[in-house]
C-alpha atoms as a PDB file:
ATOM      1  CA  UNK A   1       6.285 -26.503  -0.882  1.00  0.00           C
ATOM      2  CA  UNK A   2       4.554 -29.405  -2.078  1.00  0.00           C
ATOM      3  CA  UNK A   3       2.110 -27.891  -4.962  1.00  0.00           C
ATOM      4  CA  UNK A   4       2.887 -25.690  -7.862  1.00  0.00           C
ATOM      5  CA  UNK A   5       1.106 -22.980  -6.808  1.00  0.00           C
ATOM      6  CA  UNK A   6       2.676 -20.378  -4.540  1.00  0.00           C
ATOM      7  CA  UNK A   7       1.426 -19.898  -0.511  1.00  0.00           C
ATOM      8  CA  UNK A   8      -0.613 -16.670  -1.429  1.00  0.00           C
ATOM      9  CA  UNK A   9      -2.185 -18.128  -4.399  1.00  0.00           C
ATOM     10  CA  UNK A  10      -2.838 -21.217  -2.266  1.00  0.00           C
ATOM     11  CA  UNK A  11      -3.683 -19.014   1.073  1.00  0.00           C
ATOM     12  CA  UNK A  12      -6.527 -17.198  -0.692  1.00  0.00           C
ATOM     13  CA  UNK A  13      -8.200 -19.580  -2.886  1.00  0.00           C
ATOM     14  CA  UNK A  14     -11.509 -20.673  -2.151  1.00  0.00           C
ATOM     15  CA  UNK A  15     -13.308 -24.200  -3.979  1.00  0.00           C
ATOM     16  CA  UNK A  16     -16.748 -22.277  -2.531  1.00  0.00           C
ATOM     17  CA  UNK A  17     -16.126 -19.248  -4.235  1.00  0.00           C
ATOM     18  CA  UNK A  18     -14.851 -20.614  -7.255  1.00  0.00           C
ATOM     19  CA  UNK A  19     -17.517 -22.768  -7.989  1.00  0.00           C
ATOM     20  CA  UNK A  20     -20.066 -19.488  -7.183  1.00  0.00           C
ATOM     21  CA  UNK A  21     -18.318 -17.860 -10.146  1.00  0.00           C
ATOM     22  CA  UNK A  22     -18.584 -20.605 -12.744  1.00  0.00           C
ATOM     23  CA  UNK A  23     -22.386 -20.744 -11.641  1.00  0.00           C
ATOM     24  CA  UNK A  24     -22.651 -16.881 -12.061  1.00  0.00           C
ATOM     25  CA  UNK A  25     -21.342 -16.836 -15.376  1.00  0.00           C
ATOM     26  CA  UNK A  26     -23.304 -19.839 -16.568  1.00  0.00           C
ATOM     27  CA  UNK A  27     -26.451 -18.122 -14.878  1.00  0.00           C
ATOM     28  CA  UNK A  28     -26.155 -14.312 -16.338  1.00  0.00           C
ATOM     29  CA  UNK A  29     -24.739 -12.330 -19.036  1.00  0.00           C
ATOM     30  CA  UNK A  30     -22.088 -10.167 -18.371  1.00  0.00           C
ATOM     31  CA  UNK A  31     -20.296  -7.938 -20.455  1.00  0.00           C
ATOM     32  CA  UNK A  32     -16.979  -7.384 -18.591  1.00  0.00           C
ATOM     33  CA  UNK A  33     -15.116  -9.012 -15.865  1.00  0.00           C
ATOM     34  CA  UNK A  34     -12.472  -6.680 -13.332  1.00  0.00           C
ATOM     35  CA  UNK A  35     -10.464  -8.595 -11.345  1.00  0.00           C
ATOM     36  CA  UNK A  36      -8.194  -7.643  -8.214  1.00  0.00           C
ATOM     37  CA  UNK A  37      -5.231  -8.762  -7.730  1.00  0.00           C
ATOM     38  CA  UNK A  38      -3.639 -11.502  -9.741  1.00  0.00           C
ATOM     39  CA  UNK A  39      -4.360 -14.035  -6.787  1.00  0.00           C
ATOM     40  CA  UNK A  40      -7.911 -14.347  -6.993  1.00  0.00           C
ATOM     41  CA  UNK A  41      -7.795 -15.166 -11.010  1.00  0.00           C
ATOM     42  CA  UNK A  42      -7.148 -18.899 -10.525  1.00  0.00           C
ATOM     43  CA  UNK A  43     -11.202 -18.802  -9.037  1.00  0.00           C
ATOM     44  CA  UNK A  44     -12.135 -17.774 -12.702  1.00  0.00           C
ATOM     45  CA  UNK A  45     -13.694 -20.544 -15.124  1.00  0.00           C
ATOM     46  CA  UNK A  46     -12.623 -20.618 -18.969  1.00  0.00           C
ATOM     47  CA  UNK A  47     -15.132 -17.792 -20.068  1.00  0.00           C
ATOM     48  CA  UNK A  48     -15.247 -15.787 -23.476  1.00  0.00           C
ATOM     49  CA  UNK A  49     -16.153 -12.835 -21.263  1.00  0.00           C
ATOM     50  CA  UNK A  50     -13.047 -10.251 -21.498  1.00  0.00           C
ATOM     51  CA  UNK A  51     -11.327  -9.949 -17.581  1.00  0.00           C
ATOM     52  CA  UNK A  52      -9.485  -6.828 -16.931  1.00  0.00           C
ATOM     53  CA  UNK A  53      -6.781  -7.210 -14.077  1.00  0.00           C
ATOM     54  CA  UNK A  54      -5.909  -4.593 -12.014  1.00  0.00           C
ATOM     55  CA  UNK A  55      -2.791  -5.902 -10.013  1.00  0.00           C
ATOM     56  CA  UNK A  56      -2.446  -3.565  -6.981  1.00  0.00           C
ATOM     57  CA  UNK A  57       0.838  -4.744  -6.100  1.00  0.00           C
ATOM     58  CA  UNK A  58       3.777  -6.770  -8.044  1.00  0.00           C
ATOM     59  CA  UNK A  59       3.928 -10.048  -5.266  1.00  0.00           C
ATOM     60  CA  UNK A  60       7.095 -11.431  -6.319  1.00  0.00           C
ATOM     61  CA  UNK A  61       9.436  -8.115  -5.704  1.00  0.00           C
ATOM     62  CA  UNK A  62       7.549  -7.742  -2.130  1.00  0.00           C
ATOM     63  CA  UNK A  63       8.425 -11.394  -1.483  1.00  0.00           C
ATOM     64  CA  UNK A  64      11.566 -11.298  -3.048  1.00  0.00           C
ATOM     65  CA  UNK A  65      12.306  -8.101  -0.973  1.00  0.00           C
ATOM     66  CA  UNK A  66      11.343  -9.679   2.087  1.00  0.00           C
ATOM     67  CA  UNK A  67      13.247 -12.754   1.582  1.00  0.00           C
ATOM     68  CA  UNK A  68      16.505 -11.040   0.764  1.00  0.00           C
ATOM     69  CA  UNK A  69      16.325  -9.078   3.720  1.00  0.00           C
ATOM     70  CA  UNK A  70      14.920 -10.963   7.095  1.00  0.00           C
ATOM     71  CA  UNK A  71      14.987 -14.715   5.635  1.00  0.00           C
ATOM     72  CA  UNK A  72      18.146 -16.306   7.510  1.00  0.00           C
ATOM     73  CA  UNK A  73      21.245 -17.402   4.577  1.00  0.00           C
ATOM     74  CA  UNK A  74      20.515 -21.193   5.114  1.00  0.00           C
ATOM     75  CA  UNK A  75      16.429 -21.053   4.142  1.00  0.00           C
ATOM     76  CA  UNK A  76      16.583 -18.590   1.540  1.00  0.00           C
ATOM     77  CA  UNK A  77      16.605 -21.663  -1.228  1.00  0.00           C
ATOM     78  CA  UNK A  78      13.414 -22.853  -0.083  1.00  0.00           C
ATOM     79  CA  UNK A  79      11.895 -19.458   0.111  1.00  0.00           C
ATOM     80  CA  UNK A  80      13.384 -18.202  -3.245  1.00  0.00           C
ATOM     81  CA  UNK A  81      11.425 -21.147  -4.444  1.00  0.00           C
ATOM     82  CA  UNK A  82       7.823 -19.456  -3.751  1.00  0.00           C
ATOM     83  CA  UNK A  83       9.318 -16.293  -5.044  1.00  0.00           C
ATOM     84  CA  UNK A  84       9.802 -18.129  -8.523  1.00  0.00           C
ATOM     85  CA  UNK A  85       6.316 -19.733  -8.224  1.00  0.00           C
ATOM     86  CA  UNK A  86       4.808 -16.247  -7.636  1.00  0.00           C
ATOM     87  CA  UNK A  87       6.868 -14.288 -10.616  1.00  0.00           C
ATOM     88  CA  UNK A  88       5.562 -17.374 -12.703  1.00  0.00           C
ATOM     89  CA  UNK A  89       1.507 -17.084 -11.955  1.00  0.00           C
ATOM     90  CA  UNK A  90       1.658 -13.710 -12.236  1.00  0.00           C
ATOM     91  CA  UNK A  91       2.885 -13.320 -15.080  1.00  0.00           C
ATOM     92  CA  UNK A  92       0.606 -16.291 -16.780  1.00  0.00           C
ATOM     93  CA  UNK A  93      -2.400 -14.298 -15.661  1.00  0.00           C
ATOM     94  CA  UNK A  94      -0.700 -11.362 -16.530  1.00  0.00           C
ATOM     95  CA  UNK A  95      -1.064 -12.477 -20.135  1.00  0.00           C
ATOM     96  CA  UNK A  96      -4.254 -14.211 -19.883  1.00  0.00           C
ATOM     97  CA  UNK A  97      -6.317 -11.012 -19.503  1.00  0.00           C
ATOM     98  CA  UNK A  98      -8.061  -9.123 -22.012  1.00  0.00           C
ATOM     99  CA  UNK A  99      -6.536  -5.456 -20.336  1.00  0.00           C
ATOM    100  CA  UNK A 100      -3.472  -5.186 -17.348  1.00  0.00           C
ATOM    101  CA  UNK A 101      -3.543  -2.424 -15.363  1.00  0.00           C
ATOM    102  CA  UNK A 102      -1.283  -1.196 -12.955  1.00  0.00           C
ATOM    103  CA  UNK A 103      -1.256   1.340  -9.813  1.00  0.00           C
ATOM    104  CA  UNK A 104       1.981   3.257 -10.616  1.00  0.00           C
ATOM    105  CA  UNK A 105       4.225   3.730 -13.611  1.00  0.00           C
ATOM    106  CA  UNK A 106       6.983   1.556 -11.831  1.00  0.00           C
ATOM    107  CA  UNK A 107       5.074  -1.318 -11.557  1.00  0.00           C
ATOM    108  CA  UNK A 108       4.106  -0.819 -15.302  1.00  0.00           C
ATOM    109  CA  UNK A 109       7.674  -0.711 -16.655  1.00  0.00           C
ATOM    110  CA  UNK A 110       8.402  -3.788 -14.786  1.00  0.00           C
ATOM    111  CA  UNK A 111       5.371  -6.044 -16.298  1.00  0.00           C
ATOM    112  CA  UNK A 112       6.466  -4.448 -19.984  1.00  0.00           C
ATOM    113  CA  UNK A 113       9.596  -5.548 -18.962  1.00  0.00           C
ATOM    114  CA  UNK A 114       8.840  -8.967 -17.852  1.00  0.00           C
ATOM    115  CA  UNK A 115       5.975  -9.503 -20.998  1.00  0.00           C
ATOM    116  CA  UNK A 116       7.324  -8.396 -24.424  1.00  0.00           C
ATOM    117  CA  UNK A 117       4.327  -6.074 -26.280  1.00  0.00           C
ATOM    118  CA  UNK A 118       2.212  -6.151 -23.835  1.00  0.00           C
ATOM    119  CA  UNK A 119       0.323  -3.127 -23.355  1.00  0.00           C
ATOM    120  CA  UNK A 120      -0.331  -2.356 -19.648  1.00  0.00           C
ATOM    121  CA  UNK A 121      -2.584   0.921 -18.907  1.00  0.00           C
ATOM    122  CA  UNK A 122      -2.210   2.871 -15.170  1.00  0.00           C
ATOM    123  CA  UNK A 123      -4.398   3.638 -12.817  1.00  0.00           C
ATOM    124  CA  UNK A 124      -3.561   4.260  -9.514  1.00  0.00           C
ATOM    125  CA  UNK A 125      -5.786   3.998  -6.166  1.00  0.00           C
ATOM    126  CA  UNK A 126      -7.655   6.689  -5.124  1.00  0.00           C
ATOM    127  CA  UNK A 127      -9.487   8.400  -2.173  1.00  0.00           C
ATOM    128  CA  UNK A 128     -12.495  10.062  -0.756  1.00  0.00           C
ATOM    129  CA  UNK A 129     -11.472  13.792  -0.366  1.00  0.00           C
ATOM    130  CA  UNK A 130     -14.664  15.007   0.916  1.00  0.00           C
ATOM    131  CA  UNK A 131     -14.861  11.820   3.645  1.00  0.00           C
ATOM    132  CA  UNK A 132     -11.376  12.925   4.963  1.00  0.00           C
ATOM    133  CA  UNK A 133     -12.550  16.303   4.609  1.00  0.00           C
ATOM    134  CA  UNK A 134     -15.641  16.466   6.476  1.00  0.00           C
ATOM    135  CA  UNK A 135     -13.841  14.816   9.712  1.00  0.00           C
ATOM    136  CA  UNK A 136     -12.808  17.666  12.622  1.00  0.00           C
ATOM    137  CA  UNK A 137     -10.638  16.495  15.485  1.00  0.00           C
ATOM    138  CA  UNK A 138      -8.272  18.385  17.736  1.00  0.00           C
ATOM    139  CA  UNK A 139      -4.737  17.138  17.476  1.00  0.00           C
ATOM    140  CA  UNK A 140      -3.187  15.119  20.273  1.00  0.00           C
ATOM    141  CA  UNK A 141      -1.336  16.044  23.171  1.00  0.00           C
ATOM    142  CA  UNK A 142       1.383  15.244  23.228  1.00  0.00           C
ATOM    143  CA  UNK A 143       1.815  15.043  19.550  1.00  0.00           C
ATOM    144  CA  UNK A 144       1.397  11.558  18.396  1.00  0.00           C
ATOM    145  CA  UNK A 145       4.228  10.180  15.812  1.00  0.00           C
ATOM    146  CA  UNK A 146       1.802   8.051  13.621  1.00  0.00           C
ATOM    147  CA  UNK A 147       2.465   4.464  11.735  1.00  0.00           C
ATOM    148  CA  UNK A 148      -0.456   2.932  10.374  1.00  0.00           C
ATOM    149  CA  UNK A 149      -0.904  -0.353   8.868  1.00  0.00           C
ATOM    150  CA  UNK A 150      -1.996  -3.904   8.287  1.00  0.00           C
ATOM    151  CA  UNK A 151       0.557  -5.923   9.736  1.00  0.00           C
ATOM    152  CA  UNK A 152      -0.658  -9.211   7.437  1.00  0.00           C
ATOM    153  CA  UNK A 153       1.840  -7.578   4.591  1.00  0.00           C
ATOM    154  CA  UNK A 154       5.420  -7.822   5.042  1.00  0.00           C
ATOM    155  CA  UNK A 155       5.822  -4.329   4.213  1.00  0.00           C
ATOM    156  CA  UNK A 156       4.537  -2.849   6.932  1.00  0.00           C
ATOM    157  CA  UNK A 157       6.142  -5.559   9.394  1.00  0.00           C
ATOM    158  CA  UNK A 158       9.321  -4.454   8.110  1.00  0.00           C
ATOM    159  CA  UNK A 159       8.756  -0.421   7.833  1.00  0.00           C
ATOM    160  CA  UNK A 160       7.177  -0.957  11.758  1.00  0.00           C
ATOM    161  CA  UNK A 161      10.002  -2.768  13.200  1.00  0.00           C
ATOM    162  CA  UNK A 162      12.469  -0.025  11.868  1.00  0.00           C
ATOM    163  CA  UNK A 163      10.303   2.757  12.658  1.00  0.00           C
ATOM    164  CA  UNK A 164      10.371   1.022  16.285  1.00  0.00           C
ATOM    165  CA  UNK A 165      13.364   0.213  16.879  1.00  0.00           C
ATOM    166  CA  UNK A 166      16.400   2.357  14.982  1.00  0.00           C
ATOM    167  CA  UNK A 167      14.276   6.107  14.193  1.00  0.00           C
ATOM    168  CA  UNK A 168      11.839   6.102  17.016  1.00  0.00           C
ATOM    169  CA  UNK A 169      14.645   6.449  19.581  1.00  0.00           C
ATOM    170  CA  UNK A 170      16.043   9.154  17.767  1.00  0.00           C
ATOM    171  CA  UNK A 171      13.105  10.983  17.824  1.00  0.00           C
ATOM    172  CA  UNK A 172      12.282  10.436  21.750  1.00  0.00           C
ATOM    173  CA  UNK A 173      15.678  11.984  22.788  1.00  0.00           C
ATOM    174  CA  UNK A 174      15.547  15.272  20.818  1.00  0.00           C
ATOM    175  CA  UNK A 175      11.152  15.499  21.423  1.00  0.00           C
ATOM    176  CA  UNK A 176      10.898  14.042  24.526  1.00  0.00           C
ATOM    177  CA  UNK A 177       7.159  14.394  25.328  1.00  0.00           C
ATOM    178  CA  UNK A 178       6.085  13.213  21.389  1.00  0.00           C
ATOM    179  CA  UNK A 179       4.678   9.304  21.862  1.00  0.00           C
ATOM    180  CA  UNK A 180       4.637   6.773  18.704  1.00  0.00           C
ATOM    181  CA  UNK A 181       1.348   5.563  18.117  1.00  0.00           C
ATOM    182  CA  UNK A 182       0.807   2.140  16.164  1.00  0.00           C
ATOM    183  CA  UNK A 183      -2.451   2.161  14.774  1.00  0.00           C
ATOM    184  CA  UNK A 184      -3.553  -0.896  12.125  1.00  0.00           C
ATOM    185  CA  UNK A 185      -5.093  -4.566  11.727  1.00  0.00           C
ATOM    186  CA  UNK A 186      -3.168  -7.635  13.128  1.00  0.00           C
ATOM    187  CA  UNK A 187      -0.474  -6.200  15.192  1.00  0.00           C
ATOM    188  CA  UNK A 188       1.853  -8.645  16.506  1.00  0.00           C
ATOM    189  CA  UNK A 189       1.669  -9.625  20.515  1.00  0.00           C
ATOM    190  CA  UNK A 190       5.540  -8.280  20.685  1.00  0.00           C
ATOM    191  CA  UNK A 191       4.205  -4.947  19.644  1.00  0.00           C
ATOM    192  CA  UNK A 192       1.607  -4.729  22.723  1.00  0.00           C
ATOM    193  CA  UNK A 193       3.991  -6.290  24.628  1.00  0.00           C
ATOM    194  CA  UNK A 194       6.285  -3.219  24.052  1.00  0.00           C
ATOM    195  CA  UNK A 195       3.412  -0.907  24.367  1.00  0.00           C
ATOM    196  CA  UNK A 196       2.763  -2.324  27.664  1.00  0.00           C
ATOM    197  CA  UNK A 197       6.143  -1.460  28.871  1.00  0.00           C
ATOM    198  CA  UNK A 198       6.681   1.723  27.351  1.00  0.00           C
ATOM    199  CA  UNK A 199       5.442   4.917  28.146  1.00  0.00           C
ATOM    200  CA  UNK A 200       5.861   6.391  24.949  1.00  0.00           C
ATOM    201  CA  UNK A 201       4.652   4.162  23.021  1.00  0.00           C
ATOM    202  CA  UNK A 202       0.517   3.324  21.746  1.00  0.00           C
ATOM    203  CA  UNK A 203      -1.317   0.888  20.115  1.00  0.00           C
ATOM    204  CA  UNK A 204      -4.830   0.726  18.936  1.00  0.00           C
ATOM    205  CA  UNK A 205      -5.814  -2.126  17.022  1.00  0.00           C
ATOM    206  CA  UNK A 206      -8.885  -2.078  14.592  1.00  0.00           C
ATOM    207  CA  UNK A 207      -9.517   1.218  15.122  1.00  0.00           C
ATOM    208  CA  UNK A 208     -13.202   2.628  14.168  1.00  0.00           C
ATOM    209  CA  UNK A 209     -12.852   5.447  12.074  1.00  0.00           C
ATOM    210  CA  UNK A 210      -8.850   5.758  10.535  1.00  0.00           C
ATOM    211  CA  UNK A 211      -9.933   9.163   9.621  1.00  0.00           C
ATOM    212  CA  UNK A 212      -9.549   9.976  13.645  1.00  0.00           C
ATOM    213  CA  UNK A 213      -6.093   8.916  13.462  1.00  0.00           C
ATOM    214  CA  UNK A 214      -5.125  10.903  10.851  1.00  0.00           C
ATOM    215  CA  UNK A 215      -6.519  13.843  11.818  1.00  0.00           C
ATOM    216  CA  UNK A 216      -5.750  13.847  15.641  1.00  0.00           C
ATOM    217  CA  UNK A 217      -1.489  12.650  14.981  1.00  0.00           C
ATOM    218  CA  UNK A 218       1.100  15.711  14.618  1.00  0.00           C
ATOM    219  CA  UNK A 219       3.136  13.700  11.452  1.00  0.00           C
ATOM    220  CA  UNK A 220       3.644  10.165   9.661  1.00  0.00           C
ATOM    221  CA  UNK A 221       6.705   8.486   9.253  1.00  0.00           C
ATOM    222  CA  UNK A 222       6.820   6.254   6.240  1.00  0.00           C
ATOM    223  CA  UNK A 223       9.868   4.158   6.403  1.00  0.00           C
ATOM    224  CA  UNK A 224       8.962   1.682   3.700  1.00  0.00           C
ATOM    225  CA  UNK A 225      11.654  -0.003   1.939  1.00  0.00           C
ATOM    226  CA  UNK A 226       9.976  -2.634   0.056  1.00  0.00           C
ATOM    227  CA  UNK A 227       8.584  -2.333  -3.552  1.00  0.00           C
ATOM    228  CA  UNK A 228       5.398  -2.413  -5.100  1.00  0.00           C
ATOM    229  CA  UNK A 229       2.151  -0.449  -5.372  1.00  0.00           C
ATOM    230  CA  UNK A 230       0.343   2.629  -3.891  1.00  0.00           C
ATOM    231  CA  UNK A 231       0.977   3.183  -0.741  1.00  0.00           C
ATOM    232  CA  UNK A 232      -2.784   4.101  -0.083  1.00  0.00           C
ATOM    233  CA  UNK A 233      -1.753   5.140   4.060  1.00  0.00           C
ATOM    234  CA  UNK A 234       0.272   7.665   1.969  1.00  0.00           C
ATOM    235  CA  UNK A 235      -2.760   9.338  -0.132  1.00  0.00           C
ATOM    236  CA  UNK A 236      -5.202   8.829   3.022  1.00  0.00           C
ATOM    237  CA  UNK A 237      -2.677  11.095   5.229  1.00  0.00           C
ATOM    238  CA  UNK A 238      -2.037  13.578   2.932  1.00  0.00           C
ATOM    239  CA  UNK A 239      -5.659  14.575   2.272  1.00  0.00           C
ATOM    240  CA  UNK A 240      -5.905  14.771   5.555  1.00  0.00           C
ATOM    241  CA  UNK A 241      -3.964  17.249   5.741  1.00  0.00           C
ATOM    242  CA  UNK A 242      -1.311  15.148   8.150  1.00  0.00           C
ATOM    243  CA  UNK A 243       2.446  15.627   7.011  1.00  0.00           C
ATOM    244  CA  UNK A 244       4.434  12.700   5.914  1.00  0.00           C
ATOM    245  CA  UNK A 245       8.281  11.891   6.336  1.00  0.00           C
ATOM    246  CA  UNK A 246       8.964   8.686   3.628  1.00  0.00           C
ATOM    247  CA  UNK A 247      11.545   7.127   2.076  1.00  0.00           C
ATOM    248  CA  UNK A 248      11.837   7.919  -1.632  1.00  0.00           C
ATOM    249  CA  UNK A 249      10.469   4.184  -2.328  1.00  0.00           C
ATOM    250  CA  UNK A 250       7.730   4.917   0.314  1.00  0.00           C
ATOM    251  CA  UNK A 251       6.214   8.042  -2.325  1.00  0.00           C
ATOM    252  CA  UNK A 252       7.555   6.185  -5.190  1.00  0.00           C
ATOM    253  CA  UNK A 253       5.471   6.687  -8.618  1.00  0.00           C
ATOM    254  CA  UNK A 254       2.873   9.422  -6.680  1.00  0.00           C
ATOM    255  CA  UNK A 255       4.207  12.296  -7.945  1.00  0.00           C
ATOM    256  CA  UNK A 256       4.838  14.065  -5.252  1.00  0.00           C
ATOM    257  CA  UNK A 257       7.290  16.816  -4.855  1.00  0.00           C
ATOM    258  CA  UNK A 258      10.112  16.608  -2.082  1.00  0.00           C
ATOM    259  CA  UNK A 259      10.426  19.320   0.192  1.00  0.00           C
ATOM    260  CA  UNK A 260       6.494  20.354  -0.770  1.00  0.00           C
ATOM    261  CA  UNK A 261       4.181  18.265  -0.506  1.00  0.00           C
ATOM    262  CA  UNK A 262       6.023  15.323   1.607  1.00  0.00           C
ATOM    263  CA  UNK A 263       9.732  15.126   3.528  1.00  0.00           C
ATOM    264  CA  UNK A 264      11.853  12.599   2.047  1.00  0.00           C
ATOM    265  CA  UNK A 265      15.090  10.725   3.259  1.00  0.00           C
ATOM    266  CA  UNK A 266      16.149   7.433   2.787  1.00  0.00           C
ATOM    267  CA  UNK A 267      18.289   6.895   6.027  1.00  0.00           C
ATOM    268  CA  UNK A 268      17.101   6.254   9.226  1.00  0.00           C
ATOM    269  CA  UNK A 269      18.625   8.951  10.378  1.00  0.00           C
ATOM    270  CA  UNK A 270      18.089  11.239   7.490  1.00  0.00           C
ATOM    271  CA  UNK A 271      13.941  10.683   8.048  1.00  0.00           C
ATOM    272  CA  UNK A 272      14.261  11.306  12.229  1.00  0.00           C
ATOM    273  CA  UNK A 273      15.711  14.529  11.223  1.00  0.00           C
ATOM    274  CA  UNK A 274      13.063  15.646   8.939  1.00  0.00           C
ATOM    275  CA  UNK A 275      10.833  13.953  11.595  1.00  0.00           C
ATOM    276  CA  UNK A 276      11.940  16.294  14.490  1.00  0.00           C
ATOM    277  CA  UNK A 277      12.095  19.195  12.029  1.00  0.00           C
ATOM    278  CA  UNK A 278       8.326  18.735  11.663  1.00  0.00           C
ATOM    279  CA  UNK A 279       7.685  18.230  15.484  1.00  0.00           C
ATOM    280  CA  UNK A 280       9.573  21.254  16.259  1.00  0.00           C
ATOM    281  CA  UNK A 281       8.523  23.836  13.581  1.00  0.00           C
ATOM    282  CA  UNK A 282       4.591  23.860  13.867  1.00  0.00           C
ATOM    283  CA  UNK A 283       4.803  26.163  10.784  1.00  0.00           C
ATOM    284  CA  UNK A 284       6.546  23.831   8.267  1.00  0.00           C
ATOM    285  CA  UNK A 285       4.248  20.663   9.352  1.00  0.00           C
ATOM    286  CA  UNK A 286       1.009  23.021   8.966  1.00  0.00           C
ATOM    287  CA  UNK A 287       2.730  24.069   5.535  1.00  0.00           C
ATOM    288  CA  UNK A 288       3.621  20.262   3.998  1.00  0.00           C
ATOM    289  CA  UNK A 289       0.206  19.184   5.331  1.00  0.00           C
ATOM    290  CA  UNK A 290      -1.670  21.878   3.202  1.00  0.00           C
ATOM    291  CA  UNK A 291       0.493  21.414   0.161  1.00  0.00           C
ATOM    292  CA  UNK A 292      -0.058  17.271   0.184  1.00  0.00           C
ATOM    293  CA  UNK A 293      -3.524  18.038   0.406  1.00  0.00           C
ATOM    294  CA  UNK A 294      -4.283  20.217  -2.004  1.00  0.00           C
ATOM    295  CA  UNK A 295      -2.016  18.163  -4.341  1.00  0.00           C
ATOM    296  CA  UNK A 296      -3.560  14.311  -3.312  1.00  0.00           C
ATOM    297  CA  UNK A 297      -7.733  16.218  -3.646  1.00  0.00           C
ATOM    298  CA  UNK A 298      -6.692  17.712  -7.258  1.00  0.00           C
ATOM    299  CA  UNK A 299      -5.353  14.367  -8.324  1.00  0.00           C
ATOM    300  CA  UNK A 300      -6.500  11.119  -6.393  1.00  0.00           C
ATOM    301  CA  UNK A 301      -9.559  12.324  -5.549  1.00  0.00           C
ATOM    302  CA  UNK A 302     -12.241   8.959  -7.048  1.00  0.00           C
ATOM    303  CA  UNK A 303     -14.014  11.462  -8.628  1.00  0.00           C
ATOM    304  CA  UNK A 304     -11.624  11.835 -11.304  1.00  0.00           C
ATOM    305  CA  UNK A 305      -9.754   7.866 -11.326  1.00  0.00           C
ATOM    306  CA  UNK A 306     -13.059   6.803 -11.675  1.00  0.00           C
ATOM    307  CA  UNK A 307     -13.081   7.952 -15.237  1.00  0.00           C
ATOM    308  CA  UNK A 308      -9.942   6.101 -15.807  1.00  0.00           C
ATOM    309  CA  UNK A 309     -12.076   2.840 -15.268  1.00  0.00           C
ATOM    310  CA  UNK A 310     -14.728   3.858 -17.394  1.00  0.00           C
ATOM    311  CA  UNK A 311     -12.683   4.791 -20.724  1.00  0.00           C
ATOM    312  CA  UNK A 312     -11.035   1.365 -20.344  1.00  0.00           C
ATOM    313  CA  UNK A 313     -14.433  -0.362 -19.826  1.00  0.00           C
ATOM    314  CA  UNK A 314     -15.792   1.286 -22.658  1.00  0.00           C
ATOM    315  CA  UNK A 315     -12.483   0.701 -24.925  1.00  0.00           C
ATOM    316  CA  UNK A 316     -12.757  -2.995 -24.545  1.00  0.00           C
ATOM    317  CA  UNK A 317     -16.688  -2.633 -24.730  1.00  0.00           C
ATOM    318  CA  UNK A 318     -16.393  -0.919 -28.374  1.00  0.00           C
ATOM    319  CA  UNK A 319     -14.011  -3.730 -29.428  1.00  0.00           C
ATOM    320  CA  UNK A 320     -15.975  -6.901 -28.620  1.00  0.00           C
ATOM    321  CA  UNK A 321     -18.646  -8.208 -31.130  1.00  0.00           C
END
């Protein structure tokens, strides 16, 4: 409240690592510098060195989501408050780089949108194919209704709680031996808590390999609502072969084709239907999960983004003196 900057700018910065940078650049020569993520740019000294930012996710319109939706009436001021400071930064570092990048051509037409002639270039995140590949595991039994996620990002607070709570229960009464399984980083206590009481429901925090979740689960809800990004869970699932149910924003700017390679609805009702359509016709599941593979391993494969990377490197390389 009390500095300019706003709580994730102020959460992740780091004097240490800051003054490890300035050293580094004073030290050695570099010819480029790629930056993730508008939020660690303020550790950055004044350098003649060009900076390309990749910004994985637009922070104001997830905060700005999340505030409009689960922030009670009489605090939303103060909250809108860090929403301004974040739409602010972002956009100064926005302009303060040599190249922007975004993940997705949503998030591109809103920093065009937001920055007059500035020229943003996409690249979305990408995946190992042949490390989701190369991992065989038997599916569950009973079939496990995955959500995974890093419960740090309001996102997937949200998209659990609904999941939870208002399609879960749906689910349950027309598949009655199908358990949810949570499966992330930081789950809250009222999630074990739940787990603890409920026979249906599983949590595993931290687990080792994700690739065993994935693989071993029958299908993945996605009930996202919030904006922003690549939903990366998304990609991972698909190549592995694991059919996803999502909202349209959930699969928003992947290019994905409804009804092919990924079940889409944007009710809570609407994605328990396609949910229990899944768990009931072994068939269609088996037939989404090829098609989302075969469609994530021809185009999101790092094989093939990692070329994206280099033609801008070597754009900006051709253009300094």
């Amino acid at each position: 409240i009390f500095t300019w900057y706003p709580l994730l700018v102020v959460r992740n910065f780091s004097l240490g690592e800051r003054r490890a940078l300035r050293r580094e650049l004073e030290e050695e020569k570099y010819d480029l510098i790629h930056a993730e993520t508008f939020y660690v740019m303020p550790h950055l000294p004044k350098t003649i060195v060009p900076t390309i930012l990749v910004d994985q996710t637009i922070e104001y319109l997830v905060y700005r989501h999340y505030v409009s939706n689960e922030v009670p009436l009489i605090l939303r001021p103060l909250f809108m408050l860090d929403v301004f400071k974040l739409r602010f930064w972002e956009k100064y570092y926005w302009k303060r780089t040599k190249k922007l990048v975004a993940v997705s051509s949503e998030d591109k037409k809103v920093m065009e949108s937001e920055i007059a002639g500035i020229d943003v270039e996409i690249i979305p995140n990408g995946i190992d194919a042949d490390h989701f590949a190369e991992k065989k595991i038997e599916k569950k039994t009973p079939p496990r209704v995955l959500f995974v996620g890093n419960f740090k990002w309001l996102q997937n607070i949200e998209a659990a709680d609904i999941l939870i709570n208002k399609i879960w229960p749906q689910i349950v009464k027309e598949v009655s031996e199908a358990r949810l399984w949570i499966v992330g980083m930081n789950i809250p206590e009222r999630i074990h808590d739940l787990a603890g009481k409920r026979h249906d429901i599983e949590v595993t925090e931290a687990i080792p390999d994700i690739r065993d979740a994935y693989k071993a689960a029958a299908i993945m809800p996605v009930p996202l609502r919030g904006p922003g990004g690549t939903r990366l869970k998304v990609l991972e699932a698909l190549v592995s072969a694991l059919p996803v149910v999502s909202t349209s924003i959930g699969v928003m700017g992947l290019g994905l084709t409804a009804g092919k390679h990924v079940l889409v609805a944007d009710t809570n009702t609407g994605l328990a239907k396609e949910s229990i359509r899944l768990l009931k016709s072994p068939k269609l599941a088996k037939r989404i999960g090829v098609e989302g593979q075969k469609f994530v391993a021809k185009n999101y494969d790092w094989k093939s983004i990692i070329k994206l990377h280099d033609n801008i490197y070597n754009n900006i390389l051709k253009k300094e003196p």
